[in-house]
Protein backbone atom coordinates (compact mmCIF):
# COMPACT_ATOMS: atom_id res chain seq x y z
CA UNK A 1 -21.33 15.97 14.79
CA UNK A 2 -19.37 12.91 15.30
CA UNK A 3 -17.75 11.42 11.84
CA UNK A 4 -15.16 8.91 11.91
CA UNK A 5 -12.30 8.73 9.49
CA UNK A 6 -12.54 5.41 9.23
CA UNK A 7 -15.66 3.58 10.71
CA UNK A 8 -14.19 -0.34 12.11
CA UNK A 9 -16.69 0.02 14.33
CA UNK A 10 -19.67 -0.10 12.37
CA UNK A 11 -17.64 -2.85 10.06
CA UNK A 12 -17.26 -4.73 13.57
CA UNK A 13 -20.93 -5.03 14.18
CA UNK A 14 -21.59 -6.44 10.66
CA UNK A 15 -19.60 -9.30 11.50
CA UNK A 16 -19.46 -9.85 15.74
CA UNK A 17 -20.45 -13.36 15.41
CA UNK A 18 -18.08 -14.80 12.80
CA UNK A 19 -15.18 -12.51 14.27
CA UNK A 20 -15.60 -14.11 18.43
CA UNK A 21 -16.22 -17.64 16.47
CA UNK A 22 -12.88 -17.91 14.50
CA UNK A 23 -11.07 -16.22 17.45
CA UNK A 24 -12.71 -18.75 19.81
CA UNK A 25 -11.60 -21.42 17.14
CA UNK A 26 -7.94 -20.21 17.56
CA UNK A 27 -8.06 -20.09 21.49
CA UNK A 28 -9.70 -24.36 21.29
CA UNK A 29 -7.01 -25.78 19.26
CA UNK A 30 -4.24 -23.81 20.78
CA UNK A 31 -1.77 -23.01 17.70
CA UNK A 32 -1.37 -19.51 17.84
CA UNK A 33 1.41 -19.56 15.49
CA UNK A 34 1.54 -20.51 12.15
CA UNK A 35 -2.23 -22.20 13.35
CA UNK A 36 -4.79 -23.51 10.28
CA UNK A 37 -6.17 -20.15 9.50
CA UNK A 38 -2.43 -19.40 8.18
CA UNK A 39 -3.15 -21.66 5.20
CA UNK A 40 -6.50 -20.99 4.96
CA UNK A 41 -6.04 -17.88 4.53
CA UNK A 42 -3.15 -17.81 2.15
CA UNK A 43 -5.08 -20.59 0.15
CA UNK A 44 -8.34 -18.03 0.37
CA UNK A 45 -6.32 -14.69 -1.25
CA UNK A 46 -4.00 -16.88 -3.69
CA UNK A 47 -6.96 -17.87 -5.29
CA UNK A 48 -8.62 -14.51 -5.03
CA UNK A 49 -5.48 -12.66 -6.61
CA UNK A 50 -5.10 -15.20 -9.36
CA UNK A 51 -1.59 -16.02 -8.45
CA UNK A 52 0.13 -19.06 -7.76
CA UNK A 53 1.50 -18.53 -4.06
CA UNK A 54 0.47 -16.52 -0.87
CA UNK A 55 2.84 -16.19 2.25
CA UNK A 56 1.49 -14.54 5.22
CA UNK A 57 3.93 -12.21 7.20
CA UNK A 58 3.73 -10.05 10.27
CA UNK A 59 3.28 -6.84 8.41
CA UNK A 60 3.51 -4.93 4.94
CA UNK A 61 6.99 -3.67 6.29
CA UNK A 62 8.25 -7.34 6.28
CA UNK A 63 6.38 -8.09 3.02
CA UNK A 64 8.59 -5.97 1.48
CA UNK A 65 12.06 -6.76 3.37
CA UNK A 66 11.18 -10.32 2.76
CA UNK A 67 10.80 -10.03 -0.99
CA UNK A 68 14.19 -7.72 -1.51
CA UNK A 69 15.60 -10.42 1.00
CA UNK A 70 14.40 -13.23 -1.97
CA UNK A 71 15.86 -11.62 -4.63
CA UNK A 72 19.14 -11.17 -3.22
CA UNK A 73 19.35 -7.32 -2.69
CA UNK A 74 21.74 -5.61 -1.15
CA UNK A 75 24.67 -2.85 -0.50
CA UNK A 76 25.54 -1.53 -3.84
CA UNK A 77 22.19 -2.12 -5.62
CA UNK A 78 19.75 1.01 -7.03
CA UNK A 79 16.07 0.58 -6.57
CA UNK A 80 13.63 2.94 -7.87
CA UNK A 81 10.73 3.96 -6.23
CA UNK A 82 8.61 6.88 -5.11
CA UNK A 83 9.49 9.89 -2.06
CA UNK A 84 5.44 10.28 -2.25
CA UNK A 85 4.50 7.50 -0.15
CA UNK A 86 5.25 6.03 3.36
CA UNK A 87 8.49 5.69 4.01
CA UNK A 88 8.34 1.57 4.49
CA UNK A 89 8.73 1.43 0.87
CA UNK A 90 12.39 3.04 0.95
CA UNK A 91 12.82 2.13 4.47
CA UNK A 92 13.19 -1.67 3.92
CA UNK A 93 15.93 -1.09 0.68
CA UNK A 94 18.25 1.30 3.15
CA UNK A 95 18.12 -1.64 5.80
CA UNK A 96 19.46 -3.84 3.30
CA UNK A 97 22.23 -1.23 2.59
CA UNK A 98 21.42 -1.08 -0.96
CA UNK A 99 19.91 2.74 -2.41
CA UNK A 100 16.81 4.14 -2.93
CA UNK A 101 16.52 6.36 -6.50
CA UNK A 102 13.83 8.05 -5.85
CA UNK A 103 11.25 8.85 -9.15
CA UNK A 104 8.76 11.88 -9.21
CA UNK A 105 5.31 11.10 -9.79
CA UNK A 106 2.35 11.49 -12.18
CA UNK A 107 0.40 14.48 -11.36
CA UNK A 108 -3.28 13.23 -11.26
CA UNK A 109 -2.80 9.41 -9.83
CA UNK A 110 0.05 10.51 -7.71
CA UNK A 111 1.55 6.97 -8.85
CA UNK A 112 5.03 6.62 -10.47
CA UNK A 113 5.58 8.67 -13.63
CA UNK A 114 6.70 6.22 -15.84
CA UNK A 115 8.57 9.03 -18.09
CA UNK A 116 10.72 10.01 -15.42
CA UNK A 117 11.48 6.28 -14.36
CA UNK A 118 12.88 5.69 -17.93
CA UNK A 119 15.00 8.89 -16.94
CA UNK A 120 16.27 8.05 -13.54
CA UNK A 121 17.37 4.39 -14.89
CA UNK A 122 18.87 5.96 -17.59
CA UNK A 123 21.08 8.67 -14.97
CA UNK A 124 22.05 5.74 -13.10
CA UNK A 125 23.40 3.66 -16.12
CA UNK A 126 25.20 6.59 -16.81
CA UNK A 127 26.26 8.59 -14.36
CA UNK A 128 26.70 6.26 -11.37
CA UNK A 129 29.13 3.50 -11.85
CA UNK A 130 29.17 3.06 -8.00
CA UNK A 131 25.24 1.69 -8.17
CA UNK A 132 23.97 -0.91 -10.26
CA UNK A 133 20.12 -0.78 -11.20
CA UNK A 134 18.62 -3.98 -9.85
CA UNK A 135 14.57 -3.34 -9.37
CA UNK A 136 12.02 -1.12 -9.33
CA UNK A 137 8.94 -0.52 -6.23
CA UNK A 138 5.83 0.80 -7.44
CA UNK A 139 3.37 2.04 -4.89
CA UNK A 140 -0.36 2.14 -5.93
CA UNK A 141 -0.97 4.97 -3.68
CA UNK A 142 -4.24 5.44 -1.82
CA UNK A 143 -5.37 2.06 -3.08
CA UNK A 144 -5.33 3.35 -6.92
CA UNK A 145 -3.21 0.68 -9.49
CA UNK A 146 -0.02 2.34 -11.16
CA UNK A 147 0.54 2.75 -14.79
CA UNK A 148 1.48 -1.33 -15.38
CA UNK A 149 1.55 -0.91 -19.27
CA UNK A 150 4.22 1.40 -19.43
CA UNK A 151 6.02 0.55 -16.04
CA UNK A 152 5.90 -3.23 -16.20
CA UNK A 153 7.79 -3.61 -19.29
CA UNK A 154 10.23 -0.75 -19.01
CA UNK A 155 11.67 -2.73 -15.72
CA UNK A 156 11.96 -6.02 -17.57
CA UNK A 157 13.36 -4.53 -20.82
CA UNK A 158 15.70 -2.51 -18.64
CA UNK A 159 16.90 -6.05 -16.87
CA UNK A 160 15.07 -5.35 -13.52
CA UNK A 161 12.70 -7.04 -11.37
CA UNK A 162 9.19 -5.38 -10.73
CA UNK A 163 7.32 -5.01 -7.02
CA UNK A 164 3.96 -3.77 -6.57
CA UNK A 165 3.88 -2.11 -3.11
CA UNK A 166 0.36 -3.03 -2.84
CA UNK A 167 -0.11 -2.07 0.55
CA UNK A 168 -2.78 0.55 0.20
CA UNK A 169 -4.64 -1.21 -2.89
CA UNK A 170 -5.25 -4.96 -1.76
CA UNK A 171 -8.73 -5.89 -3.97
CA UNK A 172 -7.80 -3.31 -6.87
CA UNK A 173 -7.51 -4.02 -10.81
CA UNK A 174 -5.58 -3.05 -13.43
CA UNK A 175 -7.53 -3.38 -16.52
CA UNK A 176 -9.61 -5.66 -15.09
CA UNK A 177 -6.86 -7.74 -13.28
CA UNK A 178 -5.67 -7.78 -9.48
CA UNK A 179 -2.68 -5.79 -8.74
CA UNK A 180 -1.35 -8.12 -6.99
CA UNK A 181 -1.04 -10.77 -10.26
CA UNK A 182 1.79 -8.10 -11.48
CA UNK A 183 5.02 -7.81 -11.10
CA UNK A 184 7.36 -10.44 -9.90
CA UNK A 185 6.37 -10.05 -6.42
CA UNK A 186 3.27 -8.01 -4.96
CA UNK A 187 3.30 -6.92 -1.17
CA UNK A 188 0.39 -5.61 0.96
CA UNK A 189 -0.45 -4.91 4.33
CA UNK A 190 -3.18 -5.67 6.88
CA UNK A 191 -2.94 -2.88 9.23
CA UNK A 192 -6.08 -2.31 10.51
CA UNK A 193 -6.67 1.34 8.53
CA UNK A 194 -6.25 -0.62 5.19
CA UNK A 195 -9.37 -1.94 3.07
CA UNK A 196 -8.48 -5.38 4.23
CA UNK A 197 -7.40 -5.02 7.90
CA UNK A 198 -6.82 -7.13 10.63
CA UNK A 199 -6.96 -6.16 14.30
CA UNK A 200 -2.81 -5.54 14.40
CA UNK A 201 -0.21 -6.23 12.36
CA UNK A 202 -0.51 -8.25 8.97
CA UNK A 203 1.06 -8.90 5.81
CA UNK A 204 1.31 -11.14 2.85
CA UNK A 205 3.81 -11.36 -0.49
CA UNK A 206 2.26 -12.50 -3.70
CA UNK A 207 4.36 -14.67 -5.79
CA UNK A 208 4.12 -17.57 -9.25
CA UNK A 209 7.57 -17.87 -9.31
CA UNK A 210 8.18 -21.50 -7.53
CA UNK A 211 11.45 -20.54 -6.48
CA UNK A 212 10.99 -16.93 -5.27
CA UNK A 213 8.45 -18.62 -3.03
CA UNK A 214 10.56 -21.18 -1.40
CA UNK A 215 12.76 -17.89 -0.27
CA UNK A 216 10.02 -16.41 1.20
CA UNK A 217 9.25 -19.22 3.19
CA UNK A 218 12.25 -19.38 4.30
CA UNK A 219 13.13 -16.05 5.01
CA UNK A 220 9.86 -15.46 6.62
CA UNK A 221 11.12 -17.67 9.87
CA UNK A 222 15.26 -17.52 10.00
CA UNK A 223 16.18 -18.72 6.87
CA UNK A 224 15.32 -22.42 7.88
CA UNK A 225 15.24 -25.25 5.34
CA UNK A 226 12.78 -26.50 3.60
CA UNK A 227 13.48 -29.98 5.45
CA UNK A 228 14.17 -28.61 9.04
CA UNK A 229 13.85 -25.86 10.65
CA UNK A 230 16.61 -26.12 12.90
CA UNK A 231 18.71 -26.30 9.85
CA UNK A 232 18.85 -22.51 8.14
CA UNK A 233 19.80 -22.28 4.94
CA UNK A 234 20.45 -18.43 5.15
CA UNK A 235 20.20 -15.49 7.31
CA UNK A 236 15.97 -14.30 8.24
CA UNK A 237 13.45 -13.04 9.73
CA UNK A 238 10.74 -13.06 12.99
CA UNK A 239 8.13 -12.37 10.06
CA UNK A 240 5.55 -14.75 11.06
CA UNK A 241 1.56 -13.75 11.18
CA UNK A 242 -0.33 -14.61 14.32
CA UNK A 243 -3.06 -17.21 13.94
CA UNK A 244 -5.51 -14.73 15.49
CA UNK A 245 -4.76 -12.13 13.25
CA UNK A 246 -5.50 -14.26 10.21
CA UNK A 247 -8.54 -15.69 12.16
CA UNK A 248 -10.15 -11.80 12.13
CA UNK A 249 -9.07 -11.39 8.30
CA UNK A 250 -10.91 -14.41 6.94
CA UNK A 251 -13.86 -12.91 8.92
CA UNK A 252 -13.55 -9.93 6.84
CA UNK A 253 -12.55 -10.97 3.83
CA UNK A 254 -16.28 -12.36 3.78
CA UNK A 255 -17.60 -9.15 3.36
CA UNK A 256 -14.73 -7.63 1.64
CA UNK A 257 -15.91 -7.64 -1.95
CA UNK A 258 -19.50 -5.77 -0.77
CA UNK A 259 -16.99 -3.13 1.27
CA UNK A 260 -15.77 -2.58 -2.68
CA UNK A 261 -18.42 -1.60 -4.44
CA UNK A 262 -19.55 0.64 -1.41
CA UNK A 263 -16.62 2.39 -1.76
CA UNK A 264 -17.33 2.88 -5.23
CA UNK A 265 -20.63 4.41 -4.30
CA UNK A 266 -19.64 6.88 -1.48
CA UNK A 267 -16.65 8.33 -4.12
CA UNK A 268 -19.30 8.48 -7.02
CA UNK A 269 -21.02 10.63 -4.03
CA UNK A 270 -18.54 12.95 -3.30
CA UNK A 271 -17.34 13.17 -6.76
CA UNK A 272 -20.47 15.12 -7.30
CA UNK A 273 -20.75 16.81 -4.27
CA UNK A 274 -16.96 18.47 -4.33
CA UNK A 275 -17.88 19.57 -8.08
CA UNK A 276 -19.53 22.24 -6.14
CA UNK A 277 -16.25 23.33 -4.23
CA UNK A 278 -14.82 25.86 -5.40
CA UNK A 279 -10.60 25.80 -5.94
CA UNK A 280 -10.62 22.07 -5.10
CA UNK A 281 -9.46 19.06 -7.25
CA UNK A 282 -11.05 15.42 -5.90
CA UNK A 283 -9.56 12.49 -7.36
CA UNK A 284 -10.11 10.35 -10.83
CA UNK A 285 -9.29 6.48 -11.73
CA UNK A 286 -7.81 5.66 -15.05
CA UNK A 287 -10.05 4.47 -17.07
CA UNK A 288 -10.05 0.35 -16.61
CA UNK A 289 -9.00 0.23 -13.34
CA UNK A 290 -10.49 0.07 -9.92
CA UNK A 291 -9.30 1.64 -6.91
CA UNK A 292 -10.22 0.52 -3.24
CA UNK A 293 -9.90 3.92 -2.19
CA UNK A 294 -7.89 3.36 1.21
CA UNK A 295 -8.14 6.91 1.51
CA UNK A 296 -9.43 9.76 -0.65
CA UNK A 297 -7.18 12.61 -1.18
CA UNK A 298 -8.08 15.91 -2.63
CA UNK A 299 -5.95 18.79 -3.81
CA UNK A 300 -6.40 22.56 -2.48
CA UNK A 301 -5.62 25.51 -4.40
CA UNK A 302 -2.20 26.34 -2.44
CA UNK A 303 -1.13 25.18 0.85
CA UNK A 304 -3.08 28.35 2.61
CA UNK A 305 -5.82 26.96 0.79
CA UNK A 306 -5.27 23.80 2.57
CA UNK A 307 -4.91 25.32 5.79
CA UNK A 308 -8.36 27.16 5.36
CA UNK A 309 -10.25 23.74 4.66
CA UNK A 310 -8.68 21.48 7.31
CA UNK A 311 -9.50 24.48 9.58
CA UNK A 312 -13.08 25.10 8.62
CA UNK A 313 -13.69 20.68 8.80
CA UNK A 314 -11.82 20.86 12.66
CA UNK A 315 -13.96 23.27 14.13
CA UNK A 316 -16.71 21.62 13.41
CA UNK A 317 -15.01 18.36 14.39
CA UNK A 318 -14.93 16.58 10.98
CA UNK A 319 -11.36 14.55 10.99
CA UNK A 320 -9.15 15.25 7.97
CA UNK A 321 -5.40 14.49 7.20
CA UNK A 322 -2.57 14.95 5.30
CA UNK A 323 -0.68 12.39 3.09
CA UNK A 324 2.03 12.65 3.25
CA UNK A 325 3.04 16.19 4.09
CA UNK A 326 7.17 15.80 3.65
CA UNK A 327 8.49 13.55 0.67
CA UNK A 328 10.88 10.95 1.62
CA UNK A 329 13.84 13.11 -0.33
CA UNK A 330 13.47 15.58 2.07
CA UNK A 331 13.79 13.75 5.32
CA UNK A 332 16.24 13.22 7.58
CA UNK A 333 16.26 9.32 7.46
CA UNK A 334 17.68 9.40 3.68
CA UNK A 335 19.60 12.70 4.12
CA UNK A 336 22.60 11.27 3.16
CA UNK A 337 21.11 10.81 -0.22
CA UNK A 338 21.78 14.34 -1.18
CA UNK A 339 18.46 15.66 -2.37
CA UNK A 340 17.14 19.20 -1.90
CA UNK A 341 13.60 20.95 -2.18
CA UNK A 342 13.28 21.09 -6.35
CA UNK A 343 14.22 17.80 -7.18
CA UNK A 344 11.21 16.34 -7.25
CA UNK A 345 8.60 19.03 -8.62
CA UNK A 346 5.49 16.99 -8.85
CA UNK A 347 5.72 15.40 -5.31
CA UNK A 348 6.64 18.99 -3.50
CA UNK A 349 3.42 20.23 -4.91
CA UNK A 350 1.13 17.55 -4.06
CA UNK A 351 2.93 17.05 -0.43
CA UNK A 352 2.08 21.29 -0.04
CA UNK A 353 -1.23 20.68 -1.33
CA UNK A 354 -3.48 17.44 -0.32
CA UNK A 355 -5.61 16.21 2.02
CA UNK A 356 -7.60 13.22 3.23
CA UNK A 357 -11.69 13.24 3.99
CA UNK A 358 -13.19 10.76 6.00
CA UNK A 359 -13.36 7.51 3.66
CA UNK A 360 -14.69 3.73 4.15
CA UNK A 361 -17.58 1.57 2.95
CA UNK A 362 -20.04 3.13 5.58
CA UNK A 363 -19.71 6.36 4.94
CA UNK A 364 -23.53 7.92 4.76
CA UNK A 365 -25.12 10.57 2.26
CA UNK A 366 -25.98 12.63 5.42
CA UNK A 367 -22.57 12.74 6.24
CA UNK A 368 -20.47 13.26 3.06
CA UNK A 369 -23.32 16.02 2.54
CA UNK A 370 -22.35 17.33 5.72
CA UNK A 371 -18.36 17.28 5.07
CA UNK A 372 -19.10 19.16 1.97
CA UNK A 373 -21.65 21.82 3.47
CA UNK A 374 -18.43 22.59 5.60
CA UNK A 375 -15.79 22.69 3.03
CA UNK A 376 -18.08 25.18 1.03
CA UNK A 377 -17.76 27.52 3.62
């Protein structure tokens, strides 16, 4: 039995031609940075998105430093975000020197529970005059949108600024619009696991605000000005994306919004074929929204539980994974941030708990029928 985890190769094949004619393309005219497909491309997912602006970057890490970059963050500042995700998200606020508040999160989307946000803003109002709340990081984790009623106006009520970490849900909606029209900023990535990948590293930051995307621009190649770039304006960044790279996604955005609805299809599958699992809890979607599924994630009994299953699917060479096994409170990169095993309830039990199946648009019947035969035991 030979399943992958995520099938590129199969995805490759749908699209040889148009992939070896836009790299060709890149290799004639010789501007491998910052080439045409650059603004093509940002032109392409502006306009798909629904929002004014679209700057490419070299990855969803420097999406995300970019944007905190924009909007002036620094040593000093809180952000709030969630320990159940990669640690990019946090990573790229600690860099800056400001600190990462980390928020627990909701037990069935594994998103940000907005509840305990209100609380954690709150503590930090009150309890820690050395920090001053500035913004808030949602993460729509596994490709499924946050809660945006109830999160998007507590941060602007509350005085702060909003980013969707969308880095794992590029193509998703929130009640019926893309997740990357919220916020003030929206970040993803194009790693090549993502629904939207490209053959390396890739990013892009999502932006109306006129301004906000000026600093981006900027920031994205050493701070230069808008009138030369020998002339920086401000400290910045390597953060360009290769021509090639964006040459590979505009082959695949093509096909992108038919890799969707397949995705749709193969969780409708195993929706119904994991009811029959006993002791195991597969994923929902809100109501309203719709996820892109960058990975499905299920929930064992217990961690032995967990253990049991993963076993069972590696013996007979079915690929499975855990995200994410250790929440970012309880690593040693944010150590000095004082938090302990009990702090965050919700993310402890899902960290002890889940696990990924094998999850993209070509997924067969045969073989999610086959995953499931093994996970019954």
């Amino acid at each position: 039995m030979s399943i992958p985890f995520i099938d590129l190769k199969t995805q490759y094949r749908q699209i040889e031609n148009q992939i070896k004619a836009n790299i060709e393309g890149v290799l004639e005219h010789g501007a491998y940075v910052m080439g045409p497909e650059i603004r093509e491309l940002e032109a392409k997912l502006a306009d798909y998105t629904g929002v004014a602006h679209a700057v490419s970057c070299s990855s969803g890490t420097d999406a995300l430093l970019m944007s905190l970059m924009a909007l002036g963050v620094g040593p000093g500042d809180a952000i709030f975000t969630t320990p159940f995700t990669f640690i990019a998200t946090a990573e790229v606020v600690a860099l800056l020197g400001a600190t990462p508040v980390f928020v627990d999160i909701d037990p069935v989307t594994f998103n940000i529970d907005p509840d305990d946000l209100r609380r954690k803003i709150r503590d930090v109002r009150d309890n820690r005059k050395d920090l001053k709340a500035r913004g808030v990081i949602t993460v729509d984790i596994f490709g499924q949108p946050a809660d945006y009623d109830a999160i998007e106006p507590l941060a602007h009520n509350s005085g702060l600024f909003l980013i969707v970490d969308a880095a794992q849900s590029f193509g998703a909606t929130y009640k019926g619009k893309s997740v990357c029209a919220l916020g003030d900023l929206a970040c993803t990535s194009f790693f090549p696991a993502k629904p939207l990948g490209c053959y390396g590293d890739g990013g892009m930051v999502f932006v109306n605000n006129e301004e906000l995307h000026q600093l981006l621009v900027s920031v994205r190649v050493h701070g230069m000005s808008v009138t030369d770039k020998y002339d920086n304006d401000r400290l910045g960044l390597t953060a360009r994306m290769d021509s090639m790279q964006a040459a590979v996604l505009l082959a695949k955005f093509g096909i992108f919004p038919g890799e969707i609805e397949k995705r749709q299809e193969v969780t409708a599958r195993y929706a119904e074929l994991l009811s029959e699992v006993d002791g195991l809890t597969p994923p929902s979607v809100p109501e309203g929204n719709v996820s892109v599924w960058a990975q499905y994630c299920v929930l064992a009994r217990d961690a032995e539980h967990r253990s049991e299953l993963m076993g069972r699917l590696a013996e007979a060479s079915i690929p499975s994974t855990i995200y994410y096994p250790k929440p970012l409170h309880l690593q040693k990169a944010f150590a000095d941030l004082g938090y302990s095993m009990g702090d965050f309830p919700v993310s402890e039990d899902a960290a002890s708990r889940i696990f990924a199946l094998p999850m993209h648009p070509y997924l067969t019947v045969e073989d999610q029928e086959a995953i499931v035969k093994v996970l019954k035991g």
